[in-house]
PDB file of N, CA and C in Angstrom:
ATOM      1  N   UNK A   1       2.351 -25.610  -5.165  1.00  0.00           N
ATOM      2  CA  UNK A   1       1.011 -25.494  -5.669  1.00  0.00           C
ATOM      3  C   UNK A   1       0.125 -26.546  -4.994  1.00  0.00           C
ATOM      4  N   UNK A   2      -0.993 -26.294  -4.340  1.00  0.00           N
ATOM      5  CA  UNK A   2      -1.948 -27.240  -3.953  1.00  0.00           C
ATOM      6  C   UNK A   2      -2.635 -28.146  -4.653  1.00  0.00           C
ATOM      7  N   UNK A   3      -2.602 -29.186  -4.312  1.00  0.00           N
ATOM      8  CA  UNK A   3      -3.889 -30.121  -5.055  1.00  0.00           C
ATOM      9  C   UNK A   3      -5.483 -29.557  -4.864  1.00  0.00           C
ATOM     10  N   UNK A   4      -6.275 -30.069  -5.916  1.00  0.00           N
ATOM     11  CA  UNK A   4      -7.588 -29.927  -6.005  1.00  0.00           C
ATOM     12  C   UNK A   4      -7.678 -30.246  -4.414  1.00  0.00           C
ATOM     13  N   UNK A   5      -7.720 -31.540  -3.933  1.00  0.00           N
ATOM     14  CA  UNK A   5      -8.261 -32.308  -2.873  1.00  0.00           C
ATOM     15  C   UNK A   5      -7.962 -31.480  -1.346  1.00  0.00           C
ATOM     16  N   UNK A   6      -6.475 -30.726  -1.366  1.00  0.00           N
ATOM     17  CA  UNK A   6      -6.363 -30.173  -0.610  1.00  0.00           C
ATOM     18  C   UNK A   6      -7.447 -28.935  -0.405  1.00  0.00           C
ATOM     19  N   UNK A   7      -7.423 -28.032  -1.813  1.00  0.00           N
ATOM     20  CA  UNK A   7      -8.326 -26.814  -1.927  1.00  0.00           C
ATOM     21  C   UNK A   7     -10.394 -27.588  -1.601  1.00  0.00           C
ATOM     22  N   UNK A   8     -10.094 -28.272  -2.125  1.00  0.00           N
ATOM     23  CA  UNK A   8     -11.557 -28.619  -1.374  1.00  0.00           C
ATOM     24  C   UNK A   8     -11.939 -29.186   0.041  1.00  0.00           C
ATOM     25  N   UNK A   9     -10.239 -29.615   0.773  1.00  0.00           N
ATOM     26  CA  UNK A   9     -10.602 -29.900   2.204  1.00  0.00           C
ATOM     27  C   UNK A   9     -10.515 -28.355   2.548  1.00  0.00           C
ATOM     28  N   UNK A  10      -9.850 -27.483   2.507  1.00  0.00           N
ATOM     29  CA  UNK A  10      -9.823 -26.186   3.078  1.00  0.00           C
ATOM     30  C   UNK A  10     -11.266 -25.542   3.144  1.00  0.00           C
ATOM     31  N   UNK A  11     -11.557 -25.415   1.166  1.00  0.00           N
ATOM     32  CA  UNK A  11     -13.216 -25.156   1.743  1.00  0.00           C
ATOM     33  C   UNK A  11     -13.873 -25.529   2.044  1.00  0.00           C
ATOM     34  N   UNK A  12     -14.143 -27.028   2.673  1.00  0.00           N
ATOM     35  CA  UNK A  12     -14.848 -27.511   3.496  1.00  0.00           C
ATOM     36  C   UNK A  12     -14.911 -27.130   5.108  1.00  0.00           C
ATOM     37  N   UNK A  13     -13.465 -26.920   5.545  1.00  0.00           N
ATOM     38  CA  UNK A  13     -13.352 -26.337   6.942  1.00  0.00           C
ATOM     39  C   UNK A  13     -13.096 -25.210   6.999  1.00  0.00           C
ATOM     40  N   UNK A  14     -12.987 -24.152   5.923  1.00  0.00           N
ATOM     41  CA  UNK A  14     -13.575 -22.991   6.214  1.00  0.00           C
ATOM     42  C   UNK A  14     -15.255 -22.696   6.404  1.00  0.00           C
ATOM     43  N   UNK A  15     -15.444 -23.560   5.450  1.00  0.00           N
ATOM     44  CA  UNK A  15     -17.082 -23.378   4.990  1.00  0.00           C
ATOM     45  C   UNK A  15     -17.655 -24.133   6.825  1.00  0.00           C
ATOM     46  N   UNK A  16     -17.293 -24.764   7.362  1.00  0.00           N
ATOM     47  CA  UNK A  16     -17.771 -25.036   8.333  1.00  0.00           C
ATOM     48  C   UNK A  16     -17.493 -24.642   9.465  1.00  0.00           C
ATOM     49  N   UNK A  17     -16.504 -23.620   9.661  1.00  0.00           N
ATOM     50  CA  UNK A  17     -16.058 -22.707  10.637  1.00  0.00           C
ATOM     51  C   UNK A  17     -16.835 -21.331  10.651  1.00  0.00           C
ATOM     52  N   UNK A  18     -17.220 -21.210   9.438  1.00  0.00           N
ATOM     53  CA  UNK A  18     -18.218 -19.889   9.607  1.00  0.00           C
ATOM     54  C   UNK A  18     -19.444 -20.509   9.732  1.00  0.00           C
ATOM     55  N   UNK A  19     -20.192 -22.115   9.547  1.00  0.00           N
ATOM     56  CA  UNK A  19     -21.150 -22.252   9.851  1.00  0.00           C
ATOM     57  C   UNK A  19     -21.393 -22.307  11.564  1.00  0.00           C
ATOM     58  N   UNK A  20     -20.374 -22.640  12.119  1.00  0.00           N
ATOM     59  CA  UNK A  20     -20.294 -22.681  13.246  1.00  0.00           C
ATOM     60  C   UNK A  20     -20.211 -21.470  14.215  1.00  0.00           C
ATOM     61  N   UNK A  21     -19.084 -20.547  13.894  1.00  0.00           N
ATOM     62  CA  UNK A  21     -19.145 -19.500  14.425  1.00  0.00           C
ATOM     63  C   UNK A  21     -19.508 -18.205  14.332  1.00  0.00           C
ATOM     64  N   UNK A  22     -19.519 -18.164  12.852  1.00  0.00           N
ATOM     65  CA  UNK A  22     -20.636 -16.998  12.097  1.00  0.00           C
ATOM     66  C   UNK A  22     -22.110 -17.350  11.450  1.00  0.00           C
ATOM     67  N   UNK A  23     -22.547 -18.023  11.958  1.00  0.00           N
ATOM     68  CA  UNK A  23     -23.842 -18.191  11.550  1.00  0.00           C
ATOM     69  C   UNK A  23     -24.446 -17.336  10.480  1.00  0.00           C
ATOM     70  N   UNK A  24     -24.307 -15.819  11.250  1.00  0.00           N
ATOM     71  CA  UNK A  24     -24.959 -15.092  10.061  1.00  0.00           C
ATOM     72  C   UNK A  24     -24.098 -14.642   9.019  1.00  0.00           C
ATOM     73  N   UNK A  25     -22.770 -15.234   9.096  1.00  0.00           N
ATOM     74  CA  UNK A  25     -22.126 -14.884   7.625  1.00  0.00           C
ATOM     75  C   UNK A  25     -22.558 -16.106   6.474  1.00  0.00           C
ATOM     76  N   UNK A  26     -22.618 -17.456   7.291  1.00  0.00           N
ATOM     77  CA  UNK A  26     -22.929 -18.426   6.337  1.00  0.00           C
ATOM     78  C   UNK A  26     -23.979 -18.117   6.045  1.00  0.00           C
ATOM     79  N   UNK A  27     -25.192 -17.881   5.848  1.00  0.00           N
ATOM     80  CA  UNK A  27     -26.538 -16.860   5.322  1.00  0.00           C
ATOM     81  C   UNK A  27     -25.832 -16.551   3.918  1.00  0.00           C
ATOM     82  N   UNK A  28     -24.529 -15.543   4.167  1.00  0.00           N
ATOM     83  CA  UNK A  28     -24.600 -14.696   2.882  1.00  0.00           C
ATOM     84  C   UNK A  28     -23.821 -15.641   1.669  1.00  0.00           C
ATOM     85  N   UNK A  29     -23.272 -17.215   2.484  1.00  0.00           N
ATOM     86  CA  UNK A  29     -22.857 -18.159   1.542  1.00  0.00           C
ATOM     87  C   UNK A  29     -23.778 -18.786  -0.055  1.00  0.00           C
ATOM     88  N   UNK A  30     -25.006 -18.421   0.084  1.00  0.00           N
ATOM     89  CA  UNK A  30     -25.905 -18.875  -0.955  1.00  0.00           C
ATOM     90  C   UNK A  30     -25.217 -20.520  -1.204  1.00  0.00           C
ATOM     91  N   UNK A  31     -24.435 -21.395  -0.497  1.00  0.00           N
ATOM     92  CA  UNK A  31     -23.983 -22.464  -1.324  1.00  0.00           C
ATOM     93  C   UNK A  31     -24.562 -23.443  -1.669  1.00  0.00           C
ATOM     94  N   UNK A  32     -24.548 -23.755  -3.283  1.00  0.00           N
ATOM     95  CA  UNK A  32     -25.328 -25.072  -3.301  1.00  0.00           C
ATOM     96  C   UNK A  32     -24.322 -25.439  -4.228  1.00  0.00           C
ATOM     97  N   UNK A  33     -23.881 -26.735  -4.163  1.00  0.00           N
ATOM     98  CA  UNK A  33     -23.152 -27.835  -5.052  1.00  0.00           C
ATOM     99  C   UNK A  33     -23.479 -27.859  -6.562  1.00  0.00           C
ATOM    100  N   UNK A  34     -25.138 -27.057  -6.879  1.00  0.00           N
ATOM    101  CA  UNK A  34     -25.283 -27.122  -8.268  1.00  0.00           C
ATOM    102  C   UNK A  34     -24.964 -25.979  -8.538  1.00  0.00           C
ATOM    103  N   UNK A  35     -24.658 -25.021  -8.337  1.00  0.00           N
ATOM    104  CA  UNK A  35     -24.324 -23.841  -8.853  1.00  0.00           C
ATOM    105  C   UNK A  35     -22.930 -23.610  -9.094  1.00  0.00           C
ATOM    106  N   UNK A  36     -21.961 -24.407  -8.470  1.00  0.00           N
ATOM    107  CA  UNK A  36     -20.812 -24.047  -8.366  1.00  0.00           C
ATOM    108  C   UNK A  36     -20.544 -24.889 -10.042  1.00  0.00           C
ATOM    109  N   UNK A  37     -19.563 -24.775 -10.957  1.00  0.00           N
ATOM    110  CA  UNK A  37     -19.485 -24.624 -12.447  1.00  0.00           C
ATOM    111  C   UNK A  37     -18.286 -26.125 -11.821  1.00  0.00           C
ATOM    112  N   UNK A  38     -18.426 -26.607 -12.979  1.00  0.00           N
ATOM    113  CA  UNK A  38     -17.739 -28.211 -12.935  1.00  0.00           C
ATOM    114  C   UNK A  38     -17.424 -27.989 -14.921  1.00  0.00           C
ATOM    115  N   UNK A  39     -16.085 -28.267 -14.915  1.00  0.00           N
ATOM    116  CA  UNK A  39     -15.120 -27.861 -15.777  1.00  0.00           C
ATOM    117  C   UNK A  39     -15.096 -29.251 -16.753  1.00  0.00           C
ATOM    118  N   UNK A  40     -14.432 -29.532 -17.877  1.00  0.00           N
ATOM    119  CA  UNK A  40     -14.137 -30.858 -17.848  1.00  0.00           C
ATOM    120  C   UNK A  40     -12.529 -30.390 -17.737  1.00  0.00           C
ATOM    121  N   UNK A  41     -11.720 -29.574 -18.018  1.00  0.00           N
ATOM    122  CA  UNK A  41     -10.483 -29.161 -17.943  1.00  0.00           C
ATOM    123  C   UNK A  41     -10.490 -28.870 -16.244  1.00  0.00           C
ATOM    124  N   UNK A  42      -9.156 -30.290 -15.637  1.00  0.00           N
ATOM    125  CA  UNK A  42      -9.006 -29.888 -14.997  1.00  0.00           C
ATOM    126  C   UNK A  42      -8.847 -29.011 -13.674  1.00  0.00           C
ATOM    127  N   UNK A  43      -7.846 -28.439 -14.587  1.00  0.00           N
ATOM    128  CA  UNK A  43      -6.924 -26.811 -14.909  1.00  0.00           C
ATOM    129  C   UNK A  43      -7.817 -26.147 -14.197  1.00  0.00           C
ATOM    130  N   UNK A  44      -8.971 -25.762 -14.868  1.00  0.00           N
ATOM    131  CA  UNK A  44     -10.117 -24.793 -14.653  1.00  0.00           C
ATOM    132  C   UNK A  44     -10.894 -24.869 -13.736  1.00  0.00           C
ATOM    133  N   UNK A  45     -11.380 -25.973 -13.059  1.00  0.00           N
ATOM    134  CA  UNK A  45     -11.399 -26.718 -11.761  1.00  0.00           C
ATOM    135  C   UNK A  45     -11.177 -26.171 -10.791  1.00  0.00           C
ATOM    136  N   UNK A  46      -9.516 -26.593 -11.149  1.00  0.00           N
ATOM    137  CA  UNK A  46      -8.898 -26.212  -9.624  1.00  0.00           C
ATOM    138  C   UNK A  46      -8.617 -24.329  -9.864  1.00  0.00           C
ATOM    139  N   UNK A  47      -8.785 -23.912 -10.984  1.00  0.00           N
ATOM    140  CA  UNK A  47      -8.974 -22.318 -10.805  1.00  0.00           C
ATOM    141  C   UNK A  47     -10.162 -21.778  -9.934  1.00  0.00           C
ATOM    142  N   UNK A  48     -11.474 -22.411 -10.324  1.00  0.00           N
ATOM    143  CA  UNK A  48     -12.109 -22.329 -10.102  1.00  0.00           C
ATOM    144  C   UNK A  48     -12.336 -22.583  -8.604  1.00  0.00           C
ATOM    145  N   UNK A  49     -11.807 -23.292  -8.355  1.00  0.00           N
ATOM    146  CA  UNK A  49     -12.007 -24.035  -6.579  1.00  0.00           C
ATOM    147  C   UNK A  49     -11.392 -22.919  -5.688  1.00  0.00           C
ATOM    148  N   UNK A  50     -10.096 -22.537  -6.358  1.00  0.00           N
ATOM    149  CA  UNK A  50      -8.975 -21.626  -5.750  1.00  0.00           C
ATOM    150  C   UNK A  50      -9.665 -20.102  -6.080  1.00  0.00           C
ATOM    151  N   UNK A  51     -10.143 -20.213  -6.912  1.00  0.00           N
ATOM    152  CA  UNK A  51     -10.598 -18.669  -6.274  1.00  0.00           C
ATOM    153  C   UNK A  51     -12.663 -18.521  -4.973  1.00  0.00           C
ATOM    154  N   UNK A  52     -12.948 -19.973  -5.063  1.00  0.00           N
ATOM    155  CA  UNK A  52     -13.875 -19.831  -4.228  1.00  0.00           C
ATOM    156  C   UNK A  52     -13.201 -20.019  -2.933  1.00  0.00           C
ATOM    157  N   UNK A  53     -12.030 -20.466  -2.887  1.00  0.00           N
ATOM    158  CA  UNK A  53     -11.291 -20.477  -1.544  1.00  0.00           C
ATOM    159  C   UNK A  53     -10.964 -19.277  -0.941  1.00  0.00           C
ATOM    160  N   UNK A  54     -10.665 -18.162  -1.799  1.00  0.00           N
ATOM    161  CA  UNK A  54     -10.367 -17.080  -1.816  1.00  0.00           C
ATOM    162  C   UNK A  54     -11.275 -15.957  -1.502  1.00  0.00           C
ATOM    163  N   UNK A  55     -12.336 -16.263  -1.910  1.00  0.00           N
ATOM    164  CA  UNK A  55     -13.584 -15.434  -1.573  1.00  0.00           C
ATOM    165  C   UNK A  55     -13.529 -15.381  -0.329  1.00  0.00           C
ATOM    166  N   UNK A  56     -13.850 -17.075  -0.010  1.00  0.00           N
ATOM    167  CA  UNK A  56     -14.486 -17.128   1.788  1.00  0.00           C
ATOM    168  C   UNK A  56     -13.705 -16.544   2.672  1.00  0.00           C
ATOM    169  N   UNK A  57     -12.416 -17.033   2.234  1.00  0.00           N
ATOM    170  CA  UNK A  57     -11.254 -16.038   2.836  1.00  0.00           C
ATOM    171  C   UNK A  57     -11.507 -14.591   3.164  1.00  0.00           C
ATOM    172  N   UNK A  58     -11.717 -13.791   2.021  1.00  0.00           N
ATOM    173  CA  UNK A  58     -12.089 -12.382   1.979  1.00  0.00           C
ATOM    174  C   UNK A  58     -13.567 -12.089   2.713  1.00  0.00           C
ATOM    175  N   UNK A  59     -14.284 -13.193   3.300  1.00  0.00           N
ATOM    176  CA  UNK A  59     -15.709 -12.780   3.405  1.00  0.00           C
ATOM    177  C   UNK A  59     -15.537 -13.006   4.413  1.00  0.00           C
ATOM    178  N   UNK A  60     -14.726 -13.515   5.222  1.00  0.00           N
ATOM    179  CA  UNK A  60     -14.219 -13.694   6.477  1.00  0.00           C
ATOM    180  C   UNK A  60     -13.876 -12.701   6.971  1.00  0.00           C
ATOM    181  N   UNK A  61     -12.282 -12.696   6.541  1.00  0.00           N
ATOM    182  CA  UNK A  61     -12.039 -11.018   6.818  1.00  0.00           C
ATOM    183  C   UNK A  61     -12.350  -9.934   6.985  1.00  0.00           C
ATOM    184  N   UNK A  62     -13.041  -9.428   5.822  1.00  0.00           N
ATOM    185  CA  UNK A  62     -13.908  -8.354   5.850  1.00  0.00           C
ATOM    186  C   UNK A  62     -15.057  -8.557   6.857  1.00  0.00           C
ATOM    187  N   UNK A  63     -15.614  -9.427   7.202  1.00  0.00           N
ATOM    188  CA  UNK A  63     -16.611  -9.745   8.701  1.00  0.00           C
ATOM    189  C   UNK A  63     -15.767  -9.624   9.892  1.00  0.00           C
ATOM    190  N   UNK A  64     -14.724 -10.375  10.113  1.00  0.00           N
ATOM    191  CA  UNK A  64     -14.224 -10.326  10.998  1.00  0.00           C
ATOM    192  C   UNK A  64     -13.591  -8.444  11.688  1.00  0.00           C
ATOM    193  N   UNK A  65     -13.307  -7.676  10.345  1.00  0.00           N
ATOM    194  CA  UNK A  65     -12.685  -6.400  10.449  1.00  0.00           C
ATOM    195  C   UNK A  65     -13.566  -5.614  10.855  1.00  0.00           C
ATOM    196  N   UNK A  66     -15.004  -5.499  10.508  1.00  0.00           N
ATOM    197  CA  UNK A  66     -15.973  -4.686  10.497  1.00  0.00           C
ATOM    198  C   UNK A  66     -17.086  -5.101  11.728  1.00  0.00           C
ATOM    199  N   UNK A  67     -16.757  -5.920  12.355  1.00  0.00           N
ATOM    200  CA  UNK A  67     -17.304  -6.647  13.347  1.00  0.00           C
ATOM    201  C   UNK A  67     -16.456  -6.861  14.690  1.00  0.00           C
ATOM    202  N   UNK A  68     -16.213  -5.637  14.906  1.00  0.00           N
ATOM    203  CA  UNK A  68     -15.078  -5.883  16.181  1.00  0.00           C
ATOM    204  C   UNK A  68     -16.080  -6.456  17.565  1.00  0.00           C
ATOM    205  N   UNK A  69     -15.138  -6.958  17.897  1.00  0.00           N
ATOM    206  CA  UNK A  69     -15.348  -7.559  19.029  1.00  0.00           C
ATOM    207  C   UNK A  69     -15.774  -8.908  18.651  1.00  0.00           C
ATOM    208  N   UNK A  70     -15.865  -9.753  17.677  1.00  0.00           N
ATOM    209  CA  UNK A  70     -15.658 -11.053  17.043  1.00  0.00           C
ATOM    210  C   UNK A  70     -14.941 -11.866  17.184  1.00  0.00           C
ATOM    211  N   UNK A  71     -15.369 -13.424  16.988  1.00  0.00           N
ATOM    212  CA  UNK A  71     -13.946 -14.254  17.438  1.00  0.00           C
ATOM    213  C   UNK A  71     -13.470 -14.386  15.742  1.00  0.00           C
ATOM    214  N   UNK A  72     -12.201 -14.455  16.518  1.00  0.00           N
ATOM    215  CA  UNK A  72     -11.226 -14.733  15.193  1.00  0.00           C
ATOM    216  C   UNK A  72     -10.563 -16.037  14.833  1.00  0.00           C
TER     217      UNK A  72
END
């Protein structure tokens, strides 16, 4: 199981790999630090972290699939 710290270095260098190479996918990131929900449990936290990890993941993918000829 991952630590919080790990799941937030990941979305940090995911989050900055599509700023870099997908420009126009980070657009559809809307991210702002106040919106994202801050738990006092933990637990819920790192649920929470782990499934925004998961998104970008999927928002990747699905760009990357539908966008042939893309770097990967």
């Amino acid at each position: 199981m991952k630590s919080l710290q790990k799941i937030l270095t990941e979305i940090t260098q995911l989050t900055a790999n599509i700023e870099t190479n997908y420009p126009e996918l980070y657009d559809y990131l809307e991210e702002n630090p106040m919106t994202l929900p801050v738990k006092e449990e933990p637990h819920m936290e790192k649920k929470v972290m782990e499934d925004y990890l998961e998104s970008l993941k999927l928002l990747l993918k699905h760009h990357l699939e539908t966008h042939t000829g893309k770097k990967k």
